[in-house]
Protein backbone atom coordinates (compact mmCIF):
# COMPACT_ATOMS: atom_id res chain seq x y z
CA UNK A 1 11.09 0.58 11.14
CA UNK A 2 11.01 -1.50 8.66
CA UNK A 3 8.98 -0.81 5.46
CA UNK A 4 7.16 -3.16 2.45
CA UNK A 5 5.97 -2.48 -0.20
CA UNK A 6 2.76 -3.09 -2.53
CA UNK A 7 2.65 -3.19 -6.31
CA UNK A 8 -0.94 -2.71 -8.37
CA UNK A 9 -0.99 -3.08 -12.20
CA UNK A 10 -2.84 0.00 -13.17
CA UNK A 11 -3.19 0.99 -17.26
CA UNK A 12 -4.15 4.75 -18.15
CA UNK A 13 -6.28 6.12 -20.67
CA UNK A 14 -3.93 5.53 -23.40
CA UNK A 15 -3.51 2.29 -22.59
CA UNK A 16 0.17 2.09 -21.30
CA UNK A 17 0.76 -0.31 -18.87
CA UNK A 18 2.40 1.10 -15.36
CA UNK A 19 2.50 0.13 -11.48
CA UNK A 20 1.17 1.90 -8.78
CA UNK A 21 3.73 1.39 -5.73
CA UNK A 22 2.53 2.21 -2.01
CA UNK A 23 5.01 1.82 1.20
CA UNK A 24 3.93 1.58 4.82
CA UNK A 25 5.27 -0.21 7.81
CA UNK A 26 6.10 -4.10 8.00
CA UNK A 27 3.92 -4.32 11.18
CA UNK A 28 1.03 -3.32 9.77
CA UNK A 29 1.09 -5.85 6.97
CA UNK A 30 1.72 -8.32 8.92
CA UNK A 31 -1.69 -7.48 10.77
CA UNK A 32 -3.77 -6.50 7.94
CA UNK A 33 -5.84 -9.24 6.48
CA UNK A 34 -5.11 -10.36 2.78
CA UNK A 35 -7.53 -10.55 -0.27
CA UNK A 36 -8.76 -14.41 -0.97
CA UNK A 37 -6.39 -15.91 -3.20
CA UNK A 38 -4.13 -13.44 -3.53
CA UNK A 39 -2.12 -13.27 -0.19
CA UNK A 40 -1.91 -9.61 -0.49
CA UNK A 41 -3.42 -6.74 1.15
CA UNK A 42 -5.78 -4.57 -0.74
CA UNK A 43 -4.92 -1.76 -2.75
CA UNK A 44 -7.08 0.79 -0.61
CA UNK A 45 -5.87 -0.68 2.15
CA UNK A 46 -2.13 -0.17 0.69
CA UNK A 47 -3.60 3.42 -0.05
CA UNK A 48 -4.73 4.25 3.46
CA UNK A 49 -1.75 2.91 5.21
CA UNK A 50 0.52 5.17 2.77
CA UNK A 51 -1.35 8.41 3.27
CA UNK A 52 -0.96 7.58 7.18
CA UNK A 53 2.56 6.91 7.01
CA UNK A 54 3.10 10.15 5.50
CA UNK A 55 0.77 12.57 7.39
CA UNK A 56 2.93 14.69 9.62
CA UNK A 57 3.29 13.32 13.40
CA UNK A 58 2.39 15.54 16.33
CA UNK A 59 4.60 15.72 19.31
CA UNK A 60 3.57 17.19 22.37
């Protein structure tokens, strides 16, 4: 499966500058739609699609 990944420019309380980096699969990218004028998927979208990715899968 192939993965991408999503960047977000995020600055802390100190006020250093850092990226918050999320992975999930290609596929769902591909699917998701993007922000206006950005071309990118949103970052709680990123967020959800990350957390999914890694919850444990069942098999039965």
């Amino acid at each position: 499966m192939y993965m991408e990944w999503a960047r977000f420019h995020k600055t802390d309380e100190n006020g250093r500058h850092y990226f918050q980096t999320y992975s999930f699969p290609h596929t769902w990218a591909a699917v998701t739609p993007k922000e206006p004028g950005t071309g990118r998927i949103s970052e709680a979208a990123a967020l959800a699609y990350s957390i999914i990715c890694a919850a444990p899968r069942l098999t039965m």
